[in-house]
C-alpha atoms as a PDB file:
ATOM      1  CA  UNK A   1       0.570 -14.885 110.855  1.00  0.00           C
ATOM      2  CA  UNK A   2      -1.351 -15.057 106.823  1.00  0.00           C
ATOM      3  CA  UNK A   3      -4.623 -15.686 109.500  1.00  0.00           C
ATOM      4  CA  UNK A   4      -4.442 -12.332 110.632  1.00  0.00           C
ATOM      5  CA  UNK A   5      -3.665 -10.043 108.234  1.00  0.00           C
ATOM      6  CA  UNK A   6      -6.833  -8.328 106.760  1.00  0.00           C
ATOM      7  CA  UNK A   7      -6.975  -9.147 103.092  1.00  0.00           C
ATOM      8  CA  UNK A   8      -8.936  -6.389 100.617  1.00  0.00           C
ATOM      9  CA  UNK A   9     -10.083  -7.973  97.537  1.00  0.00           C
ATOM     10  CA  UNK A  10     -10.337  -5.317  95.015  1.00  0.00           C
ATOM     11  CA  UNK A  11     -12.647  -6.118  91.831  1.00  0.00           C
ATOM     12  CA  UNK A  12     -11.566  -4.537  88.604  1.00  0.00           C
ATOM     13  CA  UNK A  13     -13.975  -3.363  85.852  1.00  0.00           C
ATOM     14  CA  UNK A  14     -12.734  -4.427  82.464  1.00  0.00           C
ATOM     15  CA  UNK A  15     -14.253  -1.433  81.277  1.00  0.00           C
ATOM     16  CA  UNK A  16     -11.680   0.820  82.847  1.00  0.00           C
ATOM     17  CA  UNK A  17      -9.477  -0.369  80.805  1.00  0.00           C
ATOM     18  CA  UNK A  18     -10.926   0.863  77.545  1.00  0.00           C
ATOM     19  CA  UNK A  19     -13.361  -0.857  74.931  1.00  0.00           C
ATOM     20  CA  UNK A  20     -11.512  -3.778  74.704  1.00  0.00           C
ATOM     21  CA  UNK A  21     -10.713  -3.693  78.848  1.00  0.00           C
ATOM     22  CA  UNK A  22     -12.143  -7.481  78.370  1.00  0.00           C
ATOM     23  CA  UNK A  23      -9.279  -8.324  76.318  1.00  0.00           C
ATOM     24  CA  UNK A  24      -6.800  -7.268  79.047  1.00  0.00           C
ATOM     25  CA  UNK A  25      -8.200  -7.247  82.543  1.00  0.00           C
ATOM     26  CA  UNK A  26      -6.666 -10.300  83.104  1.00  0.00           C
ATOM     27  CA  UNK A  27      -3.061  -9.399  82.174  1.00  0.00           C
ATOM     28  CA  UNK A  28      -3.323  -5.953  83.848  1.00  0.00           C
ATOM     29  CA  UNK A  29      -4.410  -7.518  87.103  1.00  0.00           C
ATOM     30  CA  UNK A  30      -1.871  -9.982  86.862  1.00  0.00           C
ATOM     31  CA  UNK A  31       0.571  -7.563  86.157  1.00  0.00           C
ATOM     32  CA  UNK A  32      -0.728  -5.247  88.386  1.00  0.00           C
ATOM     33  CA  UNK A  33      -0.677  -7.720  91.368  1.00  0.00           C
ATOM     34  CA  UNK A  34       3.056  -7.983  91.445  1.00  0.00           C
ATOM     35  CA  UNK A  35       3.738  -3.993  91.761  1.00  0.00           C
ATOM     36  CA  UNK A  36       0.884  -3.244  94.394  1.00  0.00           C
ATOM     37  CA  UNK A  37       2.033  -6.234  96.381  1.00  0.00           C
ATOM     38  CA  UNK A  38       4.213  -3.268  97.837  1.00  0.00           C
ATOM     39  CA  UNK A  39       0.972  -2.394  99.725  1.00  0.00           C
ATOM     40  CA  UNK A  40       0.844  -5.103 101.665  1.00  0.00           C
ATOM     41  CA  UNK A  41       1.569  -4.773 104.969  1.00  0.00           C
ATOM     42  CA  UNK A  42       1.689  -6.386 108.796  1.00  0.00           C
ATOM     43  CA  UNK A  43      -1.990  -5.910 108.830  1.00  0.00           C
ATOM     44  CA  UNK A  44      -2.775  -5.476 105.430  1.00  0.00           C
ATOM     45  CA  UNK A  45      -2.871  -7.748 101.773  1.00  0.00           C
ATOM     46  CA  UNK A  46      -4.134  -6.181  99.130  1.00  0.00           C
ATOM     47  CA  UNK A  47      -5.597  -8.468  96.351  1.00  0.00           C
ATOM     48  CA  UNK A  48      -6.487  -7.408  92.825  1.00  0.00           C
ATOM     49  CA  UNK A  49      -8.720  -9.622  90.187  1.00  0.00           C
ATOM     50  CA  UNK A  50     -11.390  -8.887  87.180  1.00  0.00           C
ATOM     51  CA  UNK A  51     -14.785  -8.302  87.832  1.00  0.00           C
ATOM     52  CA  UNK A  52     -17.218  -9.199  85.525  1.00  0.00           C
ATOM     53  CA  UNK A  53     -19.998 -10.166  87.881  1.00  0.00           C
ATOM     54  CA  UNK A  54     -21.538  -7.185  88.813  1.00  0.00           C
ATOM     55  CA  UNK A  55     -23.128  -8.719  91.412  1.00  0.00           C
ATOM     56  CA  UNK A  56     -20.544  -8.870  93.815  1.00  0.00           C
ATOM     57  CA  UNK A  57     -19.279  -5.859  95.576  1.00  0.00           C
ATOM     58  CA  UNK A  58     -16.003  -3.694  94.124  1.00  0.00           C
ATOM     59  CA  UNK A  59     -14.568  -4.378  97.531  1.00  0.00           C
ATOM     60  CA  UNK A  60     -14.683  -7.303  99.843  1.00  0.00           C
ATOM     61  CA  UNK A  61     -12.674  -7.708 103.221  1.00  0.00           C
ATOM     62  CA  UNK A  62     -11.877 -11.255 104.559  1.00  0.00           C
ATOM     63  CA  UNK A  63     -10.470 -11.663 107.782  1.00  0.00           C
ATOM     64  CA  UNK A  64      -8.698 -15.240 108.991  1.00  0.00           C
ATOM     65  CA  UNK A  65     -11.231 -16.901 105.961  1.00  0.00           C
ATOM     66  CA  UNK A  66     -14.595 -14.954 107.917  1.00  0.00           C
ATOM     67  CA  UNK A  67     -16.038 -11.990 105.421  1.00  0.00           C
ATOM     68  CA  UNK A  68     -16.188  -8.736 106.797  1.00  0.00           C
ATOM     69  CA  UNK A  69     -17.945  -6.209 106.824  1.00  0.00           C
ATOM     70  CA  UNK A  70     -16.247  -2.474 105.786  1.00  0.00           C
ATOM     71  CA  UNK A  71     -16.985  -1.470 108.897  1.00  0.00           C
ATOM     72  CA  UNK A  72     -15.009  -4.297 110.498  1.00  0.00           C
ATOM     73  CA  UNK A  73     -12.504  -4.157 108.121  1.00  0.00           C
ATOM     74  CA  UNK A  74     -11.871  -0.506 109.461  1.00  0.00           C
ATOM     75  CA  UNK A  75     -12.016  -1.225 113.430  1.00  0.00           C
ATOM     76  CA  UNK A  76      -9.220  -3.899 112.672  1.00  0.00           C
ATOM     77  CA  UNK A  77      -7.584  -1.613 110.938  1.00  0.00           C
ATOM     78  CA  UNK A  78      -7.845   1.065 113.209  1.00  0.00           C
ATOM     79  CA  UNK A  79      -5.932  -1.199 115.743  1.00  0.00           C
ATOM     80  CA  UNK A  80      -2.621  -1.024 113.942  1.00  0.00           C
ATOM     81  CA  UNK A  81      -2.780   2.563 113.753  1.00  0.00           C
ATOM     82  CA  UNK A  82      -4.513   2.592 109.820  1.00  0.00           C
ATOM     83  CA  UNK A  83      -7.101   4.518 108.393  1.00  0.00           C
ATOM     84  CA  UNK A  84      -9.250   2.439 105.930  1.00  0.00           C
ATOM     85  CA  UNK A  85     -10.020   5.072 104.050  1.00  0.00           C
ATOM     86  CA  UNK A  86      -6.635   6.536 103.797  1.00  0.00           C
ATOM     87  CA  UNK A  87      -5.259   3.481 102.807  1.00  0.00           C
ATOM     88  CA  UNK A  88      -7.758   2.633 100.325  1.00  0.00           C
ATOM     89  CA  UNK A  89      -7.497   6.456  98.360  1.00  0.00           C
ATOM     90  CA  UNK A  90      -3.353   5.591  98.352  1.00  0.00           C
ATOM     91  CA  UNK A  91      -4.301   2.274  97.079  1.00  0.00           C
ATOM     92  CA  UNK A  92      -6.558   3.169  94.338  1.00  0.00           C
ATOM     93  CA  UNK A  93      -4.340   6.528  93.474  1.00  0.00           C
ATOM     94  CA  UNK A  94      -1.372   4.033  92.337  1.00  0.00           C
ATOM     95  CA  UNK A  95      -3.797   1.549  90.876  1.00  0.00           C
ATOM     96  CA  UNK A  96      -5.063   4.482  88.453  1.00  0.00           C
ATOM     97  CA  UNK A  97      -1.252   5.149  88.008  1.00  0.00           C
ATOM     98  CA  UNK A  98      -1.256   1.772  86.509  1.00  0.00           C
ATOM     99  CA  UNK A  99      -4.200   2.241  84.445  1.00  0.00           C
ATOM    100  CA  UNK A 100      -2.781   4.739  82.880  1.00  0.00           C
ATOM    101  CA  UNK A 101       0.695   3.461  82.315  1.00  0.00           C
ATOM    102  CA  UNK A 102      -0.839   0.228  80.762  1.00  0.00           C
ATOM    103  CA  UNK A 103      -3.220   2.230  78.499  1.00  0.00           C
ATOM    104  CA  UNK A 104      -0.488   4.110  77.058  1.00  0.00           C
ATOM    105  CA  UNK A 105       1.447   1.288  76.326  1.00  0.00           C
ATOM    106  CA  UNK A 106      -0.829  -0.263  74.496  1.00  0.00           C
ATOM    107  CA  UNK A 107      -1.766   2.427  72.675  1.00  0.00           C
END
């Protein structure tokens, strides 16, 4: 059932990390990855990596390997009862959780 679950890529900025956010983007998505996996859901993967081409989009939505569009993503969400934008602002509320809990660590 992988096929038709809607994944979310979600591109990190090093940069949110800090100055040296380069230095660590990789372990903090890594790291990251494994606690937000909790998001993930019958309809729903949530997938976290660097982003240090600026030319692709923050977010990207793939559906059963077709892109989607947000708008797309949000219909298909819609039919198991989700709000895209809902989930997304719970999403990105824990992922700035663990921001800040790997920031002060490595303070």
């Amino acid at each position: 059932m992988f096929d038709n679950k809607l994944i979310v890529l979600y591109r990190l900025e090093p940069g949110c990390l800090g100055p040296d956010g380069i230095d660590h983007i990789d372990t903090f998505c890594n790291l990251a990855q494994q606690t937000l996996a909790a998001f993930d859901t019958d309809s729903c993967q949530w997938l976290l990596e660097p982003r240090f081409n600026k030319q692709l989009d923050e977010m990207a939505y793939c559906l059963a390997n077709k892109m989607l569009t947000r708008a797309q993503a949000a219909k298909y969400l819609q039919r198991f009862g989700h709000d895209l934008e809902q989930v997304q602002e719970v999403f990105e509320d824990k992922l700035t959780d663990l921001i800040n809990q790997y920031i002060a660590r490595k303070s």
